[in-house]
C-alpha atoms as a PDB file:
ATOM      1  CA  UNK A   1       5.936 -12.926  22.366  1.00  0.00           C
ATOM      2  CA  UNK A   2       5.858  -8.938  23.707  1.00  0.00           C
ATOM      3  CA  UNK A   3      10.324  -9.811  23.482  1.00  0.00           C
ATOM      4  CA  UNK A   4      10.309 -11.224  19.675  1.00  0.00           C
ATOM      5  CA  UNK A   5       7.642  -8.582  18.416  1.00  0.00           C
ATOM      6  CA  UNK A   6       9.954  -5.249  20.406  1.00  0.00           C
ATOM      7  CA  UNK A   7      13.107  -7.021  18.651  1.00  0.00           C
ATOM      8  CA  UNK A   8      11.178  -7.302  15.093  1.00  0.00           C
ATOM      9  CA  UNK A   9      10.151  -3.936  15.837  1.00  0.00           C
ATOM     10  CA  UNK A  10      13.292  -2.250  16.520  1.00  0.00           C
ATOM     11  CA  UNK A  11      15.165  -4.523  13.608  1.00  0.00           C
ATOM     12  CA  UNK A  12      12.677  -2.792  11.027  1.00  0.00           C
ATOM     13  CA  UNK A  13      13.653   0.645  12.542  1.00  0.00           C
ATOM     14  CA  UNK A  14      17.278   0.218  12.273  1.00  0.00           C
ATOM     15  CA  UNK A  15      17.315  -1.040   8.815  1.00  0.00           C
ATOM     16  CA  UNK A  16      17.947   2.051   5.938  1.00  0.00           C
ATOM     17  CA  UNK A  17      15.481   0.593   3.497  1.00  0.00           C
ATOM     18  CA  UNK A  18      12.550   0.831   5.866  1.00  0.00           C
ATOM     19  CA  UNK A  19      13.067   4.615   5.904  1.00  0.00           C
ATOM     20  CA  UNK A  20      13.944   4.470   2.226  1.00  0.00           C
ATOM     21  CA  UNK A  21      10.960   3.309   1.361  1.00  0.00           C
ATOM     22  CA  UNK A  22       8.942   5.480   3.552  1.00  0.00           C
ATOM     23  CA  UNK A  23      10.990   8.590   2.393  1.00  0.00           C
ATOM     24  CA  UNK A  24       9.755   7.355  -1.691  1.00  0.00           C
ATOM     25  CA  UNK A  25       6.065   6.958  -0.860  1.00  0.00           C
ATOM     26  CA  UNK A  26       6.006  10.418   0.990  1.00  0.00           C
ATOM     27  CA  UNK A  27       7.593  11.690  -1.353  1.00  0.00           C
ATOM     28  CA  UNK A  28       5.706  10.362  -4.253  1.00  0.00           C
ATOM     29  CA  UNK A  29       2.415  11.163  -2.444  1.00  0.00           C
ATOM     30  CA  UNK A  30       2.736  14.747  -1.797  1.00  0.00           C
ATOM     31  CA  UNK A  31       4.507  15.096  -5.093  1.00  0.00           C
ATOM     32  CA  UNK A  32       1.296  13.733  -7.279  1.00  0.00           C
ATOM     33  CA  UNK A  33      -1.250  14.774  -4.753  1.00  0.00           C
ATOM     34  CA  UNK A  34      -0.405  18.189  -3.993  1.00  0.00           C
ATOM     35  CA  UNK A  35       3.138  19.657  -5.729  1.00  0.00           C
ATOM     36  CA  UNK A  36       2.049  18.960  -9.153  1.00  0.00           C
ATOM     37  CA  UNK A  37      -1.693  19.899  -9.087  1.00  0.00           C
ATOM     38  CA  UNK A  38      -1.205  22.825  -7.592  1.00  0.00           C
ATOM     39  CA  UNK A  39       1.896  23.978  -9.810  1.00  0.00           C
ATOM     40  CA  UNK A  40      -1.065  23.036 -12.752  1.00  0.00           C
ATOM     41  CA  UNK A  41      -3.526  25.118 -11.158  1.00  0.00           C
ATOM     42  CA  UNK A  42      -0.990  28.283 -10.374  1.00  0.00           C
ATOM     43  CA  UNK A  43      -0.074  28.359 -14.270  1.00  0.00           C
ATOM     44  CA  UNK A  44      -3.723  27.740 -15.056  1.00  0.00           C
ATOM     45  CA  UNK A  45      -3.282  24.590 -17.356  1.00  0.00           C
ATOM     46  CA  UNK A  46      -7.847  23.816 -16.274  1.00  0.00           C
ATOM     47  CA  UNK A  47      -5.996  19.999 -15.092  1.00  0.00           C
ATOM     48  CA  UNK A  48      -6.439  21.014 -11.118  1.00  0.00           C
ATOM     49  CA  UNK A  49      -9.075  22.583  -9.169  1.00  0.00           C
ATOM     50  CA  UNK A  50      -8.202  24.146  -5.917  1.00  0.00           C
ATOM     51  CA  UNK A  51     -11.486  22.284  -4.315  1.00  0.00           C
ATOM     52  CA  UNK A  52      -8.939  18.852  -4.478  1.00  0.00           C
ATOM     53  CA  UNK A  53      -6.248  20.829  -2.880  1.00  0.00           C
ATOM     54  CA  UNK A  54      -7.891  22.234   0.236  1.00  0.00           C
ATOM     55  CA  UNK A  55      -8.196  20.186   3.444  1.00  0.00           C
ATOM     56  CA  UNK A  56     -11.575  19.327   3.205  1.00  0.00           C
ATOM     57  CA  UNK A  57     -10.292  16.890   0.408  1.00  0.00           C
ATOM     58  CA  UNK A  58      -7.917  15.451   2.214  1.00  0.00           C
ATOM     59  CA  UNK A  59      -8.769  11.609   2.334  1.00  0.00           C
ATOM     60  CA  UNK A  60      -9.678  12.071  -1.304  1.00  0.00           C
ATOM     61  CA  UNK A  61      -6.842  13.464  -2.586  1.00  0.00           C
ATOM     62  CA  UNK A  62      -4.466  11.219  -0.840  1.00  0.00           C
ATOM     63  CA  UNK A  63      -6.029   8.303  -1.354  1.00  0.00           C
ATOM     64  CA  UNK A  64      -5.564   8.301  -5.284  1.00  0.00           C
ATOM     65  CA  UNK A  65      -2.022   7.015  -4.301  1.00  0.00           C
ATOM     66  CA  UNK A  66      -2.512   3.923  -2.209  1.00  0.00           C
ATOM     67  CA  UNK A  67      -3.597   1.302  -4.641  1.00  0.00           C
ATOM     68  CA  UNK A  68      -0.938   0.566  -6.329  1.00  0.00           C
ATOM     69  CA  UNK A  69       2.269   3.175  -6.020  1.00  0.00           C
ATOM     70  CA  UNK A  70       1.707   2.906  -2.544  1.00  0.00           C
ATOM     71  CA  UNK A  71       0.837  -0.829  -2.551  1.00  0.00           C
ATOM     72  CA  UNK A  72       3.988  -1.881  -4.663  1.00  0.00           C
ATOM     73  CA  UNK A  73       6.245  -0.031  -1.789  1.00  0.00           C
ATOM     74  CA  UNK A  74       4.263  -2.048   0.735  1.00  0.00           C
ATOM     75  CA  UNK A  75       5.056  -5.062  -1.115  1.00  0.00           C
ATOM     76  CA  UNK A  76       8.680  -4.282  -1.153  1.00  0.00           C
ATOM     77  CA  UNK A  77       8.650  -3.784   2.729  1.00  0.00           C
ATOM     78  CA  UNK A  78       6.949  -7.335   2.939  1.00  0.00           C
ATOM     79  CA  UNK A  79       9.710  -8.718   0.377  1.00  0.00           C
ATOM     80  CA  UNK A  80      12.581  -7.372   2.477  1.00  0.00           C
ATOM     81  CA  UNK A  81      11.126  -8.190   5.842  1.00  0.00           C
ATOM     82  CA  UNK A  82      11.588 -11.958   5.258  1.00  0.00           C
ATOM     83  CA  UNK A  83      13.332 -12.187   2.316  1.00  0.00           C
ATOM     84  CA  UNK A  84      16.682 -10.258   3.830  1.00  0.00           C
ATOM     85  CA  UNK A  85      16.455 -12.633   6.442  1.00  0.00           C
ATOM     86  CA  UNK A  86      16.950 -15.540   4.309  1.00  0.00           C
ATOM     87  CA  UNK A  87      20.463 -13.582   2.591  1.00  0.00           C
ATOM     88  CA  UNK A  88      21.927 -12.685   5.820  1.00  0.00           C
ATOM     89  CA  UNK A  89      20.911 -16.429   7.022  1.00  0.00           C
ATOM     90  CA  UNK A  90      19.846 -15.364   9.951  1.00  0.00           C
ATOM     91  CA  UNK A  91      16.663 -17.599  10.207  1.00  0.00           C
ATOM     92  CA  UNK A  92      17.941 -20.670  10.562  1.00  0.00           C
ATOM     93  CA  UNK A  93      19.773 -19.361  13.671  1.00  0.00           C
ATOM     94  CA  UNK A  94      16.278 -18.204  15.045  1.00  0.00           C
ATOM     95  CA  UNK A  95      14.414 -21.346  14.193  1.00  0.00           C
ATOM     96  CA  UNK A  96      17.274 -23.713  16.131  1.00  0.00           C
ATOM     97  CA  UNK A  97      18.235 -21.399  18.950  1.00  0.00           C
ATOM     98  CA  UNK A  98      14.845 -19.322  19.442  1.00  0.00           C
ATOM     99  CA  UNK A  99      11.467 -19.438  19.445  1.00  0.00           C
ATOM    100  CA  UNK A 100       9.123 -21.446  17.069  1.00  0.00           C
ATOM    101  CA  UNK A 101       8.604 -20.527  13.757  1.00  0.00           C
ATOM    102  CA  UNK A 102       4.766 -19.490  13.708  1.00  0.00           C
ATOM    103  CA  UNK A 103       5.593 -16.949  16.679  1.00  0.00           C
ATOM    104  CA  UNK A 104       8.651 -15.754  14.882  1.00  0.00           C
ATOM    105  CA  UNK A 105       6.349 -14.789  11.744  1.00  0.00           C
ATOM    106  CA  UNK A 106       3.616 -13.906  14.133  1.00  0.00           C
ATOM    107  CA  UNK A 107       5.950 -11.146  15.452  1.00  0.00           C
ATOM    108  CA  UNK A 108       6.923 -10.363  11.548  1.00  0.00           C
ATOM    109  CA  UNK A 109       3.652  -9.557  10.813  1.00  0.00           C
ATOM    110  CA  UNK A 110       2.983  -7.597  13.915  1.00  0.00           C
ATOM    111  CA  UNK A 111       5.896  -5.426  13.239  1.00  0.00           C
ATOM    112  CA  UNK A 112       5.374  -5.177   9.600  1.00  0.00           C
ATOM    113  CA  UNK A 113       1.138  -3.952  10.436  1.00  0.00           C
ATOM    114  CA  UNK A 114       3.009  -1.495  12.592  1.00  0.00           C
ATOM    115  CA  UNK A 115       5.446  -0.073  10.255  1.00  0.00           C
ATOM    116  CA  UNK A 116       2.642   0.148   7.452  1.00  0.00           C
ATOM    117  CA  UNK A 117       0.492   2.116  10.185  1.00  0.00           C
ATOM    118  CA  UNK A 118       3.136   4.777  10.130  1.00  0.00           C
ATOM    119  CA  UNK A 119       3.415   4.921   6.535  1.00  0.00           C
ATOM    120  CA  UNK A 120      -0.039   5.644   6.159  1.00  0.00           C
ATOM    121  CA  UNK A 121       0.266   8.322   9.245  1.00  0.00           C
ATOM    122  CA  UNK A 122       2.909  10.464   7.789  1.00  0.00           C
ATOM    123  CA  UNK A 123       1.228  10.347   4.265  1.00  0.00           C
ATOM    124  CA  UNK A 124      -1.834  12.224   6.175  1.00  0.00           C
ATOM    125  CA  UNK A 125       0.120  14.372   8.165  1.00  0.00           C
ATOM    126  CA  UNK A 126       2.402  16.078   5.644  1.00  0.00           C
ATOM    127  CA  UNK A 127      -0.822  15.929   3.361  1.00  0.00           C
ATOM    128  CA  UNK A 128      -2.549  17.973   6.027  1.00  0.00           C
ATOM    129  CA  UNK A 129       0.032  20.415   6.158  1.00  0.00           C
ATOM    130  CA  UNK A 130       0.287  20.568   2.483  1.00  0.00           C
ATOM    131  CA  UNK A 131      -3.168  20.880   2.135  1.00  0.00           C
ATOM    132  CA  UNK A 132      -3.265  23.516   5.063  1.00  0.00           C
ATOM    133  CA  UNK A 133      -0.278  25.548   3.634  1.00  0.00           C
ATOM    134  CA  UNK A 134      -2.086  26.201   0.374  1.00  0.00           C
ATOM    135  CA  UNK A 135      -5.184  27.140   1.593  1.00  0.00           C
ATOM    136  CA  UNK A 136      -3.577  29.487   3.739  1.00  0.00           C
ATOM    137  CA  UNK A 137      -1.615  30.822   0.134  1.00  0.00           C
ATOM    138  CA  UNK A 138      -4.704  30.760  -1.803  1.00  0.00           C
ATOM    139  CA  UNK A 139      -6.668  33.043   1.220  1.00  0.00           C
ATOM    140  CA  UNK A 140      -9.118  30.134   0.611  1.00  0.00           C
ATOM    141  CA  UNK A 141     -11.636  28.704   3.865  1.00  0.00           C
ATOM    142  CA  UNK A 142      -9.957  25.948   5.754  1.00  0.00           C
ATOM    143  CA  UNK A 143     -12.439  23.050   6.407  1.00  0.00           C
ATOM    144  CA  UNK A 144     -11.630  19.601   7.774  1.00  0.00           C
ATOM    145  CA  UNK A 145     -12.897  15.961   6.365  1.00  0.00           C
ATOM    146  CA  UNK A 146     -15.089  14.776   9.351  1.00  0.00           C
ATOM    147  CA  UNK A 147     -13.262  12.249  12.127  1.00  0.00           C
ATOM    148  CA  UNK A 148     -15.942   9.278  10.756  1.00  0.00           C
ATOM    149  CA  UNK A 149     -14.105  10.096   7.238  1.00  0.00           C
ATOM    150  CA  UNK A 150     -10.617  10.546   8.084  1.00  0.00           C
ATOM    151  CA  UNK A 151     -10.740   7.347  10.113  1.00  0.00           C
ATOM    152  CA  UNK A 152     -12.277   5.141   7.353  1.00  0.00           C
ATOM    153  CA  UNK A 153      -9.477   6.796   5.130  1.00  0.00           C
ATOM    154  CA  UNK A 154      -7.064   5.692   7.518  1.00  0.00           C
ATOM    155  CA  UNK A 155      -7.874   2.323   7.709  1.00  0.00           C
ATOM    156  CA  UNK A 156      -8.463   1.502   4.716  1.00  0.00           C
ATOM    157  CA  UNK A 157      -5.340   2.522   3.610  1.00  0.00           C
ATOM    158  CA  UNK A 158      -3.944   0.308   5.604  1.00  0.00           C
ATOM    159  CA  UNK A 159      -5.785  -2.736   4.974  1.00  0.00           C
ATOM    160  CA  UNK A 160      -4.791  -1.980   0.675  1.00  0.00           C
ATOM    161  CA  UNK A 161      -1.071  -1.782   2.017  1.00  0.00           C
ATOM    162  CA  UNK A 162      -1.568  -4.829   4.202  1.00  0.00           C
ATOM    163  CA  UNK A 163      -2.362  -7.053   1.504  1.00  0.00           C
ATOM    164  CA  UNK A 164       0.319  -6.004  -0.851  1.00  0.00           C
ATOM    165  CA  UNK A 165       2.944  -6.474   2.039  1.00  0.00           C
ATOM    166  CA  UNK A 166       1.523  -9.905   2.679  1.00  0.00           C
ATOM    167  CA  UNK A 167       2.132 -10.394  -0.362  1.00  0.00           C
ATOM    168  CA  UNK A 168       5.745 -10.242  -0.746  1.00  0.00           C
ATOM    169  CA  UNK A 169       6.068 -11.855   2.284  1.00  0.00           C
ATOM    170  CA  UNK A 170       4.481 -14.915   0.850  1.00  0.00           C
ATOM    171  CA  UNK A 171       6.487 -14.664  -2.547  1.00  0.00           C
ATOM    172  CA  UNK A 172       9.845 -13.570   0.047  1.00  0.00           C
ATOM    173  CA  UNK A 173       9.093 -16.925   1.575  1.00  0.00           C
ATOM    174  CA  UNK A 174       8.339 -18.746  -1.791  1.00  0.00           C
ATOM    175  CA  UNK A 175      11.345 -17.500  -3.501  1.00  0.00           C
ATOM    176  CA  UNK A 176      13.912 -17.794  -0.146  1.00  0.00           C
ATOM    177  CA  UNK A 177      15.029 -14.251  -1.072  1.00  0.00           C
ATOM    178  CA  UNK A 178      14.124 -10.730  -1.977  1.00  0.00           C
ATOM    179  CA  UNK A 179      15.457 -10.026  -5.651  1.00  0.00           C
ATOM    180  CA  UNK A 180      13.322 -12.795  -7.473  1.00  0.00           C
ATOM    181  CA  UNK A 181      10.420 -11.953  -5.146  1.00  0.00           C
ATOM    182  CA  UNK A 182      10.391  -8.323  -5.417  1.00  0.00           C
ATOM    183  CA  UNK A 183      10.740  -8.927  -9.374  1.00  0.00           C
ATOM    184  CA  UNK A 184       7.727 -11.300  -9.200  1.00  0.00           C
ATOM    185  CA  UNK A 185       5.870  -8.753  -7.184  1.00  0.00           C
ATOM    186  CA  UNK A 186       6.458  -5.505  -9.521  1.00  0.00           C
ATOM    187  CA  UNK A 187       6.064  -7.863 -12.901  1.00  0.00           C
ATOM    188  CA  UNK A 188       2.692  -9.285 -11.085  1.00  0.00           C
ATOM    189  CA  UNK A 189       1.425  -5.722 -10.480  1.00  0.00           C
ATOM    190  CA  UNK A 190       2.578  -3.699 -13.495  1.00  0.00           C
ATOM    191  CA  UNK A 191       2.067  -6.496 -16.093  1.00  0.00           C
ATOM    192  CA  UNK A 192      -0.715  -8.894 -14.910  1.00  0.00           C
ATOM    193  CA  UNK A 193      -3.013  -7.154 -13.038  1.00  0.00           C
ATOM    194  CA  UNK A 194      -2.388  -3.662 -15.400  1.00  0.00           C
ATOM    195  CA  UNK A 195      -2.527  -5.233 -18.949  1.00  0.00           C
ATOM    196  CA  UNK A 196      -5.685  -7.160 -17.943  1.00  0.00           C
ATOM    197  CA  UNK A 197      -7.412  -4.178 -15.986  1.00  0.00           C
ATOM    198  CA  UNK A 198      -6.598  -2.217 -19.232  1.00  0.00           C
ATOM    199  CA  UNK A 199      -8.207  -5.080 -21.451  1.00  0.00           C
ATOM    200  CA  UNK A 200     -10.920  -5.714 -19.346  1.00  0.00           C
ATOM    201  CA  UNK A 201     -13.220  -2.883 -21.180  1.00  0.00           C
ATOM    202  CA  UNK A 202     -12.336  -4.476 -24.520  1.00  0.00           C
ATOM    203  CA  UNK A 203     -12.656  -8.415 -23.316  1.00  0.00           C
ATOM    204  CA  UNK A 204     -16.162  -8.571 -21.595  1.00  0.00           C
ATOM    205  CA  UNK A 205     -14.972 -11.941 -20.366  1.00  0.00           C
ATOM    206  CA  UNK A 206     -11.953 -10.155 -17.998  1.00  0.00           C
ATOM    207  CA  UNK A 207     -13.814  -8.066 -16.279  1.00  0.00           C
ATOM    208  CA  UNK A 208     -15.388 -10.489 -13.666  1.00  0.00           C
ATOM    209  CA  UNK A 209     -11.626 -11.670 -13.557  1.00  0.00           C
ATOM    210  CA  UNK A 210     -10.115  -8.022 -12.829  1.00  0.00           C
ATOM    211  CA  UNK A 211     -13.004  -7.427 -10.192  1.00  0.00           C
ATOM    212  CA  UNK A 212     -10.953  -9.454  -7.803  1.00  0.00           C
ATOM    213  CA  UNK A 213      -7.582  -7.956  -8.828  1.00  0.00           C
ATOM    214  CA  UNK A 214      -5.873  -6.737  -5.541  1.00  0.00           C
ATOM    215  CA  UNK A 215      -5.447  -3.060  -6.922  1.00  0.00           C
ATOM    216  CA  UNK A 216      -8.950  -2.998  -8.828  1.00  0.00           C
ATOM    217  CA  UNK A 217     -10.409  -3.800  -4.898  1.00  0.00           C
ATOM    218  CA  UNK A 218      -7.826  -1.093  -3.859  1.00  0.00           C
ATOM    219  CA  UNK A 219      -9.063   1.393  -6.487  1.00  0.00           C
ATOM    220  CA  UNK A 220     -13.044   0.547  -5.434  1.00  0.00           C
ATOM    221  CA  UNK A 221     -12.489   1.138  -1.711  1.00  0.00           C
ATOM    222  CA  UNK A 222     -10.983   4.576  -2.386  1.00  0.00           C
ATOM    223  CA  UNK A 223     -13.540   5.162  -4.431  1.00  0.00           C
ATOM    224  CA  UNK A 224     -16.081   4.888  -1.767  1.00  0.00           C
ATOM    225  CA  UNK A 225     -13.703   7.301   0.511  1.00  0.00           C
ATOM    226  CA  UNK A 226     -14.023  10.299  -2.171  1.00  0.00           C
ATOM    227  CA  UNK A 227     -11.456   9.533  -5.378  1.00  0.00           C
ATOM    228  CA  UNK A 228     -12.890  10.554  -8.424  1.00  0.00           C
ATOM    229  CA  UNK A 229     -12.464   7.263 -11.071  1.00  0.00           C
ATOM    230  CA  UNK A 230     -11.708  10.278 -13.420  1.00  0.00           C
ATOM    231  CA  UNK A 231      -8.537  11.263 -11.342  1.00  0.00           C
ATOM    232  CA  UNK A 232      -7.160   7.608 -11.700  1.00  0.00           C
ATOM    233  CA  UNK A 233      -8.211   6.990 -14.654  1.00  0.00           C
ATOM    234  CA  UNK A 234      -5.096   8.736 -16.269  1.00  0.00           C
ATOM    235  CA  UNK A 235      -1.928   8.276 -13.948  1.00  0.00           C
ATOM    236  CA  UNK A 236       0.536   6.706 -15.624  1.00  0.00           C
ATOM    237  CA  UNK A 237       1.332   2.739 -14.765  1.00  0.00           C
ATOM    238  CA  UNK A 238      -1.124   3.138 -11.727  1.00  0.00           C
ATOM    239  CA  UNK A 239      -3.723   4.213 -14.382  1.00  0.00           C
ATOM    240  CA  UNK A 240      -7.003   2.024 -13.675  1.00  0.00           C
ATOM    241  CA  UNK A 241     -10.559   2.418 -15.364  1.00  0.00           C
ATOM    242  CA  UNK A 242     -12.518  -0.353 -13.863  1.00  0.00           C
ATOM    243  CA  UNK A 243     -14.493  -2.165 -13.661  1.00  0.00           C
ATOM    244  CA  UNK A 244     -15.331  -0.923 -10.178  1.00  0.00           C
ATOM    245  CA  UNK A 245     -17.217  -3.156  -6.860  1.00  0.00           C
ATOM    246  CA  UNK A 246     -18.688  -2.026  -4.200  1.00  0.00           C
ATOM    247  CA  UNK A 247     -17.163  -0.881  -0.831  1.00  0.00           C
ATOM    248  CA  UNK A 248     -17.995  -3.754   0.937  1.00  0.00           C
ATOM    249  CA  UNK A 249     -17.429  -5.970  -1.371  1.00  0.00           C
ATOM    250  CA  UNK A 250     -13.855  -4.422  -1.735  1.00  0.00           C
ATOM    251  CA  UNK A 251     -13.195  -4.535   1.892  1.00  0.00           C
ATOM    252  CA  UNK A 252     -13.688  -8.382   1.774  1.00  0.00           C
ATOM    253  CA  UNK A 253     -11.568  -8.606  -0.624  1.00  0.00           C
ATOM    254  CA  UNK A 254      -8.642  -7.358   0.419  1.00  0.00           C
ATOM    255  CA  UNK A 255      -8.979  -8.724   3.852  1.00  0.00           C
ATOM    256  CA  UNK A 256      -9.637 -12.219   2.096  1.00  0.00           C
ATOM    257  CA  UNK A 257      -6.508 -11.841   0.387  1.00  0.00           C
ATOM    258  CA  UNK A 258      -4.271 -11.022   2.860  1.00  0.00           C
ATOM    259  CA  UNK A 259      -5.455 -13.769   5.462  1.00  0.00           C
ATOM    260  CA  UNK A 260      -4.891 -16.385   3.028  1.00  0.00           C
ATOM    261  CA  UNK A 261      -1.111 -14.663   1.916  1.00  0.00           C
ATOM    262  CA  UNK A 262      -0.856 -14.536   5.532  1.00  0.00           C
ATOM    263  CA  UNK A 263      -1.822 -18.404   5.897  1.00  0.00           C
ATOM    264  CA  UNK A 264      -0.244 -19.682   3.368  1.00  0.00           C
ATOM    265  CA  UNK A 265       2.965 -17.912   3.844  1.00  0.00           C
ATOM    266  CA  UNK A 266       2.826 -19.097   7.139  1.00  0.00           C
ATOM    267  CA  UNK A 267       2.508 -23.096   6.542  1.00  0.00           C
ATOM    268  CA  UNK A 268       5.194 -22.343   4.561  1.00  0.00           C
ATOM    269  CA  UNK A 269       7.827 -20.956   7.063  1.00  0.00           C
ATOM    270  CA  UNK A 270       6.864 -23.674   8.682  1.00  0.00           C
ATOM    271  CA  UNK A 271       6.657 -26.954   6.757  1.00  0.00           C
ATOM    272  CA  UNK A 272       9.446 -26.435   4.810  1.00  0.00           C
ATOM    273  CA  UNK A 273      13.339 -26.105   4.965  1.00  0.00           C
ATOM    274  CA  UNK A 274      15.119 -22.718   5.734  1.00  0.00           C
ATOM    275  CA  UNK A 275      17.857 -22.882   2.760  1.00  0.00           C
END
């Protein structure tokens, strides 16, 4: 198992569109989180405070991202993680000449939960820096979230990515490719889940519906972690304004969701034919 997960590990590294995508969502991170606010708050505009730029909001700040800009990249890693492997037809060769096909997706998943892990690392990091580097311009006090924080933040932006990449590596394996299922994936996100988040406040029925949306359980948990439902409230196609759950309840529901993408996905690979 150690072999298949190292070669699933080092396939993901060698392919461009792993570091594509990690290349978008840093730069899409730091460009929302920090770049812009902070260009806001030099000219003055009253739309940034230098309190959200400073390190001490650091989980807070970053986490505004990883609900759904972040979570829609994730899904495109899970798409392409299965999905190439069914245009390059190199799965049938691994089901007849390797191992079986559980432990090849067992291995998938372990490399993918690794990959994600760095994704959410390198977010943090350059958002330190950034965060760190403007402080240090402003002549402003440099104060760090606490560990307990900064490790909550950390995991629970990987469990939000998580279940968007298990995602589209359920629909990769539904759809036996990567186009349809990233289309699928986007559509589901931007259309489903954000035209009936955005009539949930109008339809009283909706919102016990939305309250188990994927990014409306990604929105509560960083919610708990320090993001301001104000500061999401207005972000373009990510834009969400409830109704919001509680931490824990959010936490279940994610991890719900991506055991049973992770099961179903699973049975399957398995059950069914390659082509």
């Amino acid at each position: 198992m150690t072999r298949i997960v190292s070669a699933e590990l080092l396939l993901l590294g060698k392919r461009a569109s792993t570091w594509i995508l990690l290349g978008i969502w840093a730069a899409l991170a730091l460009t929302f989180a920090y770049v812009v606010p902070y260009v806001q708050y030099s000219n003055d505009s009253g739309r940034a405070s230098l309190s959200d730029l400073l390190p001490e909001s650091l989980v807070g700040t970053l986490m505004a991202g990883f609900p759904f800009f972040g979570g829609v990249l994730a899904l495109m890693l899970g798409v392409l993680t299965i999905g190439s492997e069914y245009g390059w037809g190199t799965l049938r060769t691994l089901f007849t000449q390797g191992p079986g096909r559980l432990q090849v997706f067992g291995a998938k998943l372990i490399a993918v939960a690794a990959v994600l892990a760095l994704f959410v690392v390198v977010v943090y990091a350059l958002g330190a820096v950034a965060s760190w580097s403007i402080a240090a311009a402003e002549g402003a006090d440099v104060a760090w979230p606490s560990a307990w924080l900064l490790v909550r933040g950390l995991a629970g932006g990987w469990l939000i990515f998580a279940a968007w990449a298990t995602l589209g590596m359920l629909l990769a394996v539904v759809t036996r490719g990567t186009a349809l299922a990233t289309g699928i994936g986007i559509l589901y996100a931007f259309v489903v889940e954000g035209l009936l988040s955005a009539l949930a406040g109008e339809i009283s029925v909706l919102d016990r519906l939305v309250e188990f949306f994927v990014r409306a359980n990604g929105y509560s948990l960083v919610a708990v972690l320090g993001v301001s439902p104000a500061d999401v409230g207005d972000s373009g196609p990510g834009s969400f304004a409830g109704p919001f759950v509680a931490g824990g309840q959010a936490t279940l529901v994610l991890l719900a969701y991506t055991a049973v993408f992770v099961v179903v996905a699973g049975w399957l690979l398995r059950r069914r034919d390659v082509t």
